[in-house]
C-alpha atoms as a PDB file:
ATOM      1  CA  UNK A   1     -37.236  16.539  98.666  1.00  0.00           C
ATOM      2  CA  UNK A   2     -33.829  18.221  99.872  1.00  0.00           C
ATOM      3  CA  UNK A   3     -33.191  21.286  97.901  1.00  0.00           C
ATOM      4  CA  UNK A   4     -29.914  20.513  96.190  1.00  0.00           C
ATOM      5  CA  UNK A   5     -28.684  23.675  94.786  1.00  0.00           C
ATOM      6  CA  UNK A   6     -26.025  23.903  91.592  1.00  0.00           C
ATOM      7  CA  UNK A   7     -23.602  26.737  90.318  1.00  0.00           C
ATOM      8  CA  UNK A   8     -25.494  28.581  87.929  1.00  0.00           C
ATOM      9  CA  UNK A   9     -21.935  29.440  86.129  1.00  0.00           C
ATOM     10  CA  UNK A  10     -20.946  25.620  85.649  1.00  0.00           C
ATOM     11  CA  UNK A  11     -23.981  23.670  86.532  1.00  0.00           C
ATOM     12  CA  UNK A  12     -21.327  21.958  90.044  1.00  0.00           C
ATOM     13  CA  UNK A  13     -23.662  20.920  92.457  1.00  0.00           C
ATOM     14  CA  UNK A  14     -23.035  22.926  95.600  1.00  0.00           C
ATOM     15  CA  UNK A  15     -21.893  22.375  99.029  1.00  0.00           C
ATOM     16  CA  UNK A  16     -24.444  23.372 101.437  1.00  0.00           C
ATOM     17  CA  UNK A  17     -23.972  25.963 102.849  1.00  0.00           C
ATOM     18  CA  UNK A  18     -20.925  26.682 100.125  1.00  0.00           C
ATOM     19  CA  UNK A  19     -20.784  30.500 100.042  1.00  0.00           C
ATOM     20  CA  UNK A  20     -18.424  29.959  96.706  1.00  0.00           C
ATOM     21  CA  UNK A  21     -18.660  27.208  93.787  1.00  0.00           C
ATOM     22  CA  UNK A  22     -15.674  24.462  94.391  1.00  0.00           C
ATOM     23  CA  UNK A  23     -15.471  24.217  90.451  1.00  0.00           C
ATOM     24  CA  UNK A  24     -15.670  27.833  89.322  1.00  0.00           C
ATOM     25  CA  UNK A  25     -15.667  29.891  92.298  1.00  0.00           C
ATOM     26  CA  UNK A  26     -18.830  31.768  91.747  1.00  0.00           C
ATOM     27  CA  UNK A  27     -20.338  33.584  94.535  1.00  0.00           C
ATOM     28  CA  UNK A  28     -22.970  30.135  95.253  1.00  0.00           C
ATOM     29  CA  UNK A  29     -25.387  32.352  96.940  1.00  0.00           C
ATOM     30  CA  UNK A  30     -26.425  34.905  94.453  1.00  0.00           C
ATOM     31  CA  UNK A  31     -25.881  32.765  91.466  1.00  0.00           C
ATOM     32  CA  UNK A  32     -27.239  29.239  92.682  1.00  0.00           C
ATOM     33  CA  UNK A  33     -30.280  27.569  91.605  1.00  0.00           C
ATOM     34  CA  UNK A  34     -32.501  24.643  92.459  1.00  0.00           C
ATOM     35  CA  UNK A  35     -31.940  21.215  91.068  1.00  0.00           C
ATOM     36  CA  UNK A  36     -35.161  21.775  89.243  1.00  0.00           C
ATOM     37  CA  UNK A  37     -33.817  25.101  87.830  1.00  0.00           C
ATOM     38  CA  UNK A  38     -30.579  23.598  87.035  1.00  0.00           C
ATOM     39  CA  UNK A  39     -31.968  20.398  85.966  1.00  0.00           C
ATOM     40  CA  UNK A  40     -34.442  22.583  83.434  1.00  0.00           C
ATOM     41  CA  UNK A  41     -30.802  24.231  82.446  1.00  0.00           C
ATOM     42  CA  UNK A  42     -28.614  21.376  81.887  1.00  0.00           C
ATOM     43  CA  UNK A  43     -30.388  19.232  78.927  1.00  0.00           C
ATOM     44  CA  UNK A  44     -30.357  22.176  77.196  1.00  0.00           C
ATOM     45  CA  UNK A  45     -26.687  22.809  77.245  1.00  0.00           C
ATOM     46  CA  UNK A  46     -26.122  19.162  76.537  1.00  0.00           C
ATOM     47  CA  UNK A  47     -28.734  18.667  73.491  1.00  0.00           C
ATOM     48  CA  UNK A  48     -26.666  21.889  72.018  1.00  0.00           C
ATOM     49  CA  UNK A  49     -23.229  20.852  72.342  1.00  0.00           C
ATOM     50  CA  UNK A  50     -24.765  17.154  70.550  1.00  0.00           C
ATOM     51  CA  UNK A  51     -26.289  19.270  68.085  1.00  0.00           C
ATOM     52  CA  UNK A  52     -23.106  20.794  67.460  1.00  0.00           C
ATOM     53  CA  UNK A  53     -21.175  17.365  67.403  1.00  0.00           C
ATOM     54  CA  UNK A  54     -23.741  15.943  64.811  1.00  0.00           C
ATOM     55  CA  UNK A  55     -23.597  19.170  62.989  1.00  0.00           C
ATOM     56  CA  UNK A  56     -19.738  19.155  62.589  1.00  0.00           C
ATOM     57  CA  UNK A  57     -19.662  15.160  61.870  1.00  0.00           C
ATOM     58  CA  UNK A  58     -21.819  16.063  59.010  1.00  0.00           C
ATOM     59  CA  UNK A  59     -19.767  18.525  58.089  1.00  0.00           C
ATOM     60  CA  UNK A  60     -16.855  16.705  57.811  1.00  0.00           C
ATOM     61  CA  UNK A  61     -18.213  13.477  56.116  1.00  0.00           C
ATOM     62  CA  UNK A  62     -19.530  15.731  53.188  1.00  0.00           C
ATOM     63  CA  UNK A  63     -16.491  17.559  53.282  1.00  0.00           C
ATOM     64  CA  UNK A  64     -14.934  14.263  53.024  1.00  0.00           C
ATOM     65  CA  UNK A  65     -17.038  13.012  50.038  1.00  0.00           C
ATOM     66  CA  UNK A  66     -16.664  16.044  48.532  1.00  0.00           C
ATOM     67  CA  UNK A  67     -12.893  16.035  48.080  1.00  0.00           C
ATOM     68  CA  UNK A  68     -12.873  12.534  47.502  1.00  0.00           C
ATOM     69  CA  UNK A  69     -15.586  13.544  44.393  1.00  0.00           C
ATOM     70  CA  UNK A  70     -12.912  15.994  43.037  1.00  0.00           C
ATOM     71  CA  UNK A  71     -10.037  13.987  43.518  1.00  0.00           C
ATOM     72  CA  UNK A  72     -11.220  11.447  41.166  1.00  0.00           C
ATOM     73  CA  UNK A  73     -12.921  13.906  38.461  1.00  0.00           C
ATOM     74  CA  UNK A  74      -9.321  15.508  38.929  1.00  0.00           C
ATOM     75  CA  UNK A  75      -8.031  12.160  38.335  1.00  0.00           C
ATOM     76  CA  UNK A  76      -9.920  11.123  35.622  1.00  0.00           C
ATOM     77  CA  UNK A  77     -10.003  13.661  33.712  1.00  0.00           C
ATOM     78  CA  UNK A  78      -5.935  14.066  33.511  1.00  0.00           C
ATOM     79  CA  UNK A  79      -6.054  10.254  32.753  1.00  0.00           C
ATOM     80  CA  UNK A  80      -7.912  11.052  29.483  1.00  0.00           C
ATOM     81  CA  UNK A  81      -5.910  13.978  28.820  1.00  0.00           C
ATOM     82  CA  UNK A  82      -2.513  12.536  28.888  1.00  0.00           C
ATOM     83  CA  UNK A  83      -4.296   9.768  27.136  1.00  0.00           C
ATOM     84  CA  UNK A  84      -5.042  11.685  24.069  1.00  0.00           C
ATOM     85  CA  UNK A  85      -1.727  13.736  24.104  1.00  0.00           C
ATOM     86  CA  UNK A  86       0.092   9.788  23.570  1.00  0.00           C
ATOM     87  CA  UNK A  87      -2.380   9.390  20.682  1.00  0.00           C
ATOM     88  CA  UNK A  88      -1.800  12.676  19.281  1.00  0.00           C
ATOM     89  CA  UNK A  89       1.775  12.906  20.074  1.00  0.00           C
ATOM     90  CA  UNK A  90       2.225   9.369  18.889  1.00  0.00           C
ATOM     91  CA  UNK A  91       4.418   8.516  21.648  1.00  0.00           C
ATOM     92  CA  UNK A  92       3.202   5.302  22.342  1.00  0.00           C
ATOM     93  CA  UNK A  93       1.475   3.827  19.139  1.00  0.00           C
ATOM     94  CA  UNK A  94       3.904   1.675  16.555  1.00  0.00           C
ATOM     95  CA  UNK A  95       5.220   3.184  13.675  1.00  0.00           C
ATOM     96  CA  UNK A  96       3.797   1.747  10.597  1.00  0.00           C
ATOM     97  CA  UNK A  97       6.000   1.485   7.024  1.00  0.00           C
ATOM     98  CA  UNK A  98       3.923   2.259   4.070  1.00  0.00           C
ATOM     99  CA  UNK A  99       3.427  -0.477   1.790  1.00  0.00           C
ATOM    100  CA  UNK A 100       6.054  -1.649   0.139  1.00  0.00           C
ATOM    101  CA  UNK A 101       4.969  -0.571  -3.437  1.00  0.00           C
ATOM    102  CA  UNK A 102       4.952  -3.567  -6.226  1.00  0.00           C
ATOM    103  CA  UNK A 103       7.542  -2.914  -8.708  1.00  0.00           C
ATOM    104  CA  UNK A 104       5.797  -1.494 -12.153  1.00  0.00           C
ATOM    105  CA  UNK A 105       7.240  -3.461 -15.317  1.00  0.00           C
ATOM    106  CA  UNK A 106       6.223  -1.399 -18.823  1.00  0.00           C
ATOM    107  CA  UNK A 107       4.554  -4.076 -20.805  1.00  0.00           C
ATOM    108  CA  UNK A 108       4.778  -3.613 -24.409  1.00  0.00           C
ATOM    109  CA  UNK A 109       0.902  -4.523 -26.695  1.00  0.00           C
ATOM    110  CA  UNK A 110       0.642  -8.292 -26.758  1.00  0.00           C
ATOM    111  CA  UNK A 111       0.657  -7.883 -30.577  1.00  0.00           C
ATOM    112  CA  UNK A 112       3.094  -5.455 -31.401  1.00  0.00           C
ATOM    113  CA  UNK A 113       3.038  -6.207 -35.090  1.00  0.00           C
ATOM    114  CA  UNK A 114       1.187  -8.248 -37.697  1.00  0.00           C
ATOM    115  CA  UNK A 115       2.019  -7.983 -41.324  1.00  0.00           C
ATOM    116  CA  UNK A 116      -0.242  -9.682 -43.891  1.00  0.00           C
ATOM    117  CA  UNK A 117       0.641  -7.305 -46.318  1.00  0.00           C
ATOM    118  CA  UNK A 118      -2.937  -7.321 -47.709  1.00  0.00           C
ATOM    119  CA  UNK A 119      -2.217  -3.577 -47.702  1.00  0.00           C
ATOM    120  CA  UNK A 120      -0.075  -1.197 -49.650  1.00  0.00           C
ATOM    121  CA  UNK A 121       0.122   1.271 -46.939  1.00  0.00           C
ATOM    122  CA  UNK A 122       2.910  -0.309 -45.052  1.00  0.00           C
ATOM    123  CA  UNK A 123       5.997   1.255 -43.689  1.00  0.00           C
ATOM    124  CA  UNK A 124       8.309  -0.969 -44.864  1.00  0.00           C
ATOM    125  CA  UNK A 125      12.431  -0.105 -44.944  1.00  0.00           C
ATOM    126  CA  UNK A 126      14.748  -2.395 -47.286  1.00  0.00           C
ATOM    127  CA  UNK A 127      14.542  -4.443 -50.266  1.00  0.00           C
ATOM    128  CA  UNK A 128      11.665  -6.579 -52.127  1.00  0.00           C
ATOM    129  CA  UNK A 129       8.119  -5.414 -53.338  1.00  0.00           C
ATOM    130  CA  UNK A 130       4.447  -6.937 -52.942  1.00  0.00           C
ATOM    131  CA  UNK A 131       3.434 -10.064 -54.943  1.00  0.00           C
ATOM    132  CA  UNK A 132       0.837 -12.484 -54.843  1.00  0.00           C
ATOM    133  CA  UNK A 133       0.664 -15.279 -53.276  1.00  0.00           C
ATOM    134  CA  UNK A 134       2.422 -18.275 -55.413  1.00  0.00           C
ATOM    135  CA  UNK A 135      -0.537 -20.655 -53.233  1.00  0.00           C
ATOM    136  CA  UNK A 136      -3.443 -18.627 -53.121  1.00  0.00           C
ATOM    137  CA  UNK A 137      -3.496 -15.795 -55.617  1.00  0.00           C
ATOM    138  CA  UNK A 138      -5.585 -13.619 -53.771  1.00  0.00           C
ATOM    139  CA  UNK A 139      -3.302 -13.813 -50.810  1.00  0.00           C
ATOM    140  CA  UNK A 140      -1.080 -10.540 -50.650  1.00  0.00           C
ATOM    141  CA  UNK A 141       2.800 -11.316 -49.882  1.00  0.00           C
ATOM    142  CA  UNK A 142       5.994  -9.693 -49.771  1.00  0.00           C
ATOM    143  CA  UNK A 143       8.933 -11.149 -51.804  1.00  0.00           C
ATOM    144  CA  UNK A 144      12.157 -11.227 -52.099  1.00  0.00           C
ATOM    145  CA  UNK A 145      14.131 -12.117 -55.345  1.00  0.00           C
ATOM    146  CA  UNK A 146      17.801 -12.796 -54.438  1.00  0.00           C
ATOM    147  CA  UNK A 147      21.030 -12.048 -54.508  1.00  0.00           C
ATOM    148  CA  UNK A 148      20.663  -8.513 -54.833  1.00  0.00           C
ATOM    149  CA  UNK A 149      16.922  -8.349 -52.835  1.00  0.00           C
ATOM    150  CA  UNK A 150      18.307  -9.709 -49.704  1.00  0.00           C
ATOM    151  CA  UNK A 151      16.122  -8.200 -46.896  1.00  0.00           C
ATOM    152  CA  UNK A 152      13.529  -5.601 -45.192  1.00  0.00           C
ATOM    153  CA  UNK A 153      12.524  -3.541 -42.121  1.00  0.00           C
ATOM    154  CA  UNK A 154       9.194  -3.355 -40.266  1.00  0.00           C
ATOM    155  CA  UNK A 155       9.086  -0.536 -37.196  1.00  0.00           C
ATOM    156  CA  UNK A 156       7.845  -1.510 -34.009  1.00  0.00           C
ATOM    157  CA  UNK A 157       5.853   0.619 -31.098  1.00  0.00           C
ATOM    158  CA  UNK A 158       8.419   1.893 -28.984  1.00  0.00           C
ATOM    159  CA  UNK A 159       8.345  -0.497 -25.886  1.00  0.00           C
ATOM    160  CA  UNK A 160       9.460  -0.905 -22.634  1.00  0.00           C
ATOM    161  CA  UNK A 161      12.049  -3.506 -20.684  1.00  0.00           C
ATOM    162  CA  UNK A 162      10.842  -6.293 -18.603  1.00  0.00           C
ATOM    163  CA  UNK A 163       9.357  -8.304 -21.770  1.00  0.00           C
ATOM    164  CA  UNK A 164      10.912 -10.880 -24.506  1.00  0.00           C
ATOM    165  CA  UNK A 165       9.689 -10.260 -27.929  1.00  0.00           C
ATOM    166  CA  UNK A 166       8.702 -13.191 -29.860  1.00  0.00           C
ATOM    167  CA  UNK A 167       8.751 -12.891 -33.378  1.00  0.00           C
ATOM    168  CA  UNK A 168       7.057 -15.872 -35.889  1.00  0.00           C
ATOM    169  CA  UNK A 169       6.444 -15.394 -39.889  1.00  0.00           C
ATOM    170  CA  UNK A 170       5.844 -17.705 -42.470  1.00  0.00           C
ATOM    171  CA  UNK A 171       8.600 -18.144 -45.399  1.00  0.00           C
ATOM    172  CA  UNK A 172       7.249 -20.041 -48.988  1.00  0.00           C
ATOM    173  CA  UNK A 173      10.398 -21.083 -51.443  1.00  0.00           C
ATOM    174  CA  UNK A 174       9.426 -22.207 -54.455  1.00  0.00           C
ATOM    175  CA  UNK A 175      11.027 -25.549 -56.325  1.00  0.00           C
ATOM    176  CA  UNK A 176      12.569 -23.649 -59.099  1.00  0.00           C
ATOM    177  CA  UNK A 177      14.285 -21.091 -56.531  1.00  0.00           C
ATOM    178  CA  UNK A 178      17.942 -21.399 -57.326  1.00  0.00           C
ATOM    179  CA  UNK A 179      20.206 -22.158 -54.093  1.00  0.00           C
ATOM    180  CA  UNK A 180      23.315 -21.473 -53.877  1.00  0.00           C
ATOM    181  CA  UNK A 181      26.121 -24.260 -52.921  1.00  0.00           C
ATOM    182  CA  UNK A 182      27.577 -23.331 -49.826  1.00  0.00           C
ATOM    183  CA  UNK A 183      31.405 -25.452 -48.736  1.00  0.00           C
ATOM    184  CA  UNK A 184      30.270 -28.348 -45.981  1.00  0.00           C
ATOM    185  CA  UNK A 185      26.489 -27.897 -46.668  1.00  0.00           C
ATOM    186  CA  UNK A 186      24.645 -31.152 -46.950  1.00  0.00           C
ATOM    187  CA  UNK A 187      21.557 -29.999 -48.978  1.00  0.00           C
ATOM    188  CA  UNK A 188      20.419 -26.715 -50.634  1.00  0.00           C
ATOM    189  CA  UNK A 189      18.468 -24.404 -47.867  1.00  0.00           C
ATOM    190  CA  UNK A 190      18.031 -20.855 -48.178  1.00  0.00           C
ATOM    191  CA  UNK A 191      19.593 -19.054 -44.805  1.00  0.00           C
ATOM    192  CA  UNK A 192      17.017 -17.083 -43.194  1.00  0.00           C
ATOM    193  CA  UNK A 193      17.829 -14.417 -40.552  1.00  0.00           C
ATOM    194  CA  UNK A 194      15.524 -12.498 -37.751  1.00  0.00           C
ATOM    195  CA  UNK A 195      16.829  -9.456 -36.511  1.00  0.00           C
ATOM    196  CA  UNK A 196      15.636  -7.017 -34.183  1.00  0.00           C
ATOM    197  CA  UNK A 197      17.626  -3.982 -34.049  1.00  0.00           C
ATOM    198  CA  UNK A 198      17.689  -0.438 -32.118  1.00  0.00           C
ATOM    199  CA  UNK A 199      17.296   3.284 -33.202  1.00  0.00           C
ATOM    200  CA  UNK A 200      21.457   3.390 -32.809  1.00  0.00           C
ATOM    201  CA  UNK A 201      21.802   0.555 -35.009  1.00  0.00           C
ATOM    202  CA  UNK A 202      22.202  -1.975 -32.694  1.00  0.00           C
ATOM    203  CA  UNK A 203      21.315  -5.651 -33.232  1.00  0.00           C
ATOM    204  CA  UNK A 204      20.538  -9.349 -32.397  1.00  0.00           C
ATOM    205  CA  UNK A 205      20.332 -11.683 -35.113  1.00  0.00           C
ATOM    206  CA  UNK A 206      19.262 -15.568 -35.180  1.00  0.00           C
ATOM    207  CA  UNK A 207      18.927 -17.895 -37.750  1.00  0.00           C
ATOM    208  CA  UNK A 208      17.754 -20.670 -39.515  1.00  0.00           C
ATOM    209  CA  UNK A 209      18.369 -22.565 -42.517  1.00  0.00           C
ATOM    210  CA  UNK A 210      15.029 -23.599 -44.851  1.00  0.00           C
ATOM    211  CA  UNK A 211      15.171 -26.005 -47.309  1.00  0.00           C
ATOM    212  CA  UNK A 212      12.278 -25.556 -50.466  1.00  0.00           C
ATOM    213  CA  UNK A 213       9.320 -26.930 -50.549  1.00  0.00           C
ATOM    214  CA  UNK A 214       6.292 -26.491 -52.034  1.00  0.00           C
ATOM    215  CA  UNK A 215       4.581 -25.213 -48.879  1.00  0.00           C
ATOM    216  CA  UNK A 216       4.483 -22.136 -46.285  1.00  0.00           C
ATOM    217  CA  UNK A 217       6.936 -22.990 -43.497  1.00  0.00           C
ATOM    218  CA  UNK A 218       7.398 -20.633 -40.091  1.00  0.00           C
ATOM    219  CA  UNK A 219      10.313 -18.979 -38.373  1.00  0.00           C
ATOM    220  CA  UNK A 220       9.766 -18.492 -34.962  1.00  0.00           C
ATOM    221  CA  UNK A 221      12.567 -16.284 -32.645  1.00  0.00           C
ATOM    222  CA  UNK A 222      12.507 -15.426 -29.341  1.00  0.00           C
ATOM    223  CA  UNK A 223      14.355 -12.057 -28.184  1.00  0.00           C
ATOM    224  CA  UNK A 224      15.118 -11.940 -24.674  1.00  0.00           C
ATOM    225  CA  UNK A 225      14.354  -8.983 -22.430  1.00  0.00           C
ATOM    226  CA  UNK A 226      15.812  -6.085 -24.646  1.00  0.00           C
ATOM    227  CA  UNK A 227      15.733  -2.956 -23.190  1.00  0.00           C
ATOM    228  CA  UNK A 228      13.378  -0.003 -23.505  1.00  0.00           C
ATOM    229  CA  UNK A 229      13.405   2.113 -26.423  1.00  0.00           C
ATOM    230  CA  UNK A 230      12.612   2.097 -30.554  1.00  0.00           C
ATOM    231  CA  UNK A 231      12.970  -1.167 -32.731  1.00  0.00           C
ATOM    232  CA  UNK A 232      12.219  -2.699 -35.852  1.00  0.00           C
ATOM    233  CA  UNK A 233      12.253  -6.206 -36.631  1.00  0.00           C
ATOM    234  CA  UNK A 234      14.069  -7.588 -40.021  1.00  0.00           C
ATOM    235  CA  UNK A 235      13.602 -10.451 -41.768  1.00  0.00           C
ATOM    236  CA  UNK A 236      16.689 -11.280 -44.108  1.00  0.00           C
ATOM    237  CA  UNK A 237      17.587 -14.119 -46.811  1.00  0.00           C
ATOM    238  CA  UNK A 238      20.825 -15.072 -48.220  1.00  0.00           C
ATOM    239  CA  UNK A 239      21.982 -18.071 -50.758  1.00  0.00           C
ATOM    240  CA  UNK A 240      19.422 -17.973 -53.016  1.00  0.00           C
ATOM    241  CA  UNK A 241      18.516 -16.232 -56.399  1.00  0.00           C
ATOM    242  CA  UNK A 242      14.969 -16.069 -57.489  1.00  0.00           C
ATOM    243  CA  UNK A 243      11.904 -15.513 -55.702  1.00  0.00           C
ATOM    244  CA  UNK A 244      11.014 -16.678 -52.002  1.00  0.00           C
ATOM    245  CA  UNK A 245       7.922 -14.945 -50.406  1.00  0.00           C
ATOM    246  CA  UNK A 246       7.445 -13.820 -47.325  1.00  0.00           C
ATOM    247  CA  UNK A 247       4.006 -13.409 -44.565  1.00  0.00           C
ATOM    248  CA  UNK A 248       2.301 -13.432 -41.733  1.00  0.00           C
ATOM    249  CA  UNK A 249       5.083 -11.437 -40.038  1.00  0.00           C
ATOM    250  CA  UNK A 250       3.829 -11.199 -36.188  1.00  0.00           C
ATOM    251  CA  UNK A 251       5.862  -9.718 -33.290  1.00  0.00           C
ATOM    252  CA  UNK A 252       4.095 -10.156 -29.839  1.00  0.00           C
ATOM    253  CA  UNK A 253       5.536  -9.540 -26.362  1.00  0.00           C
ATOM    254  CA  UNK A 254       6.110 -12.145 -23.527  1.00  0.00           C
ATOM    255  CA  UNK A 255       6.642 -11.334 -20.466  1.00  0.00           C
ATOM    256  CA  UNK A 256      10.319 -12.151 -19.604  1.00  0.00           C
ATOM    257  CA  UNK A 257      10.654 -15.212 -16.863  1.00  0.00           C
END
């Protein structure tokens, strides 16, 4: 086998004969080895520089992965902290009203009053006295004995608006009560007048006219919606003289329409 000698600077194969290296320009001579020497020499060098490749490759791809791995934490984690500023801040969720609040009507007691005078402790303001009843004696009534004894007064609870008050009692004229003759009246009745009136003295009235009889009849009034505050109800007579009776007197509240 020829003995092919190679720079042993570069690893050039050499002229023969080549005092220098054509590559490098070594001195051949002193520095030259055999093709087995160099041969021995160069997979060395090569399997270190493809170490080195493979080694920096490596490098590089987790490099790579690495920043691509922080990126997205990075990433993510401003996505959920600008998403909880907006929920905090309120920047991007819809106002919502409060409830619209129901409007509170003050209802008065269902029964504000009922008088059947069965008592003697009752506040009562105007004319008559108590009597028994002219039907069933051991009924307790209030009467009235006209002209003078013309009317009376029974307080209510103080209430509040938003309600009628209706107002029903039960009115007995006897036969033998005297009624006056009024111009343009057709037959004797006894006027009978509901009012409901204010602390200031304030007032509305209605009426209605009774004829007698020999049996309980009822007067029923409705007040519309009065406003809040302190009433009593009256119950008033007029063209008569002698006794009519009054009972049952019963104010309740109805919720105005």
């Amino acid at each position: 086998m020829t003995d092919h000698k190679f720079c042993a600077e570069c690893g050039s194969s050499l002229n023969p004969g080549a005092a220098f290296c054509d590559q490098c320009g070594v001195l051949a001579r002193s520095s030259a080895k055999t093709s087995v020497e160099a041969a021995s020499v160069l997979p060395k060098k090569q399997s270190s520089n493809l170490i080195i490749v493979v080694l920096i490759v490596v490098s590089v791809f987790i490099l790579g992965i690495a920043a691509l791995g922080a990126g997205g934490w990075f990433l993510l984690r401003a996505g959920k902290t600008t998403t909880q500023t907006t929920i905090q801040s309120g920047s991007d969720t819809p106002a919502v009203a409060p409830p619209e609040e129901s409007p509170v009507v003050t209802r008065i007691p269902e029964e504000l009053r009922f008088e059947d005078f069965e008592s003697a402790n009752i506040d009562i303001n105007g004319d008559g006295s108590f009597d028994l009843d002219p039907t069933n004696p051991a009924n307790a009534v209030w009467r009235l004995f006209g002209d003078a004894d013309l009317g009376f007064f029974l307080p209510l609870p103080s209430i509040g608006g938003g309600s009628d008050i209706h107002v029903t009692y039960d009115v007995f004229i006897p036969s033998q009560t005297v009624i006056m003759s009024i111009e343009g009246q057709e037959s004797p009745v006894v006027l009978v007048r509901t009012r409901l009136m204010d602390s200031d003295g304030n007032s509305a009235l209605a009426g209605d006219t009774l004829p007698p009889s020999g049996q309980w009849q009822t007067v029923s009034t409705t007040f519309e919606d009065p406003e809040a505050g302190v009433f009593e109800v009256g119950i008033e007579a007029l063209w008569f003289e002698g006794p009519i009776y009054i009972d049952n007197v019963s104010a309740k509240s109805a919720v105005a329409p």
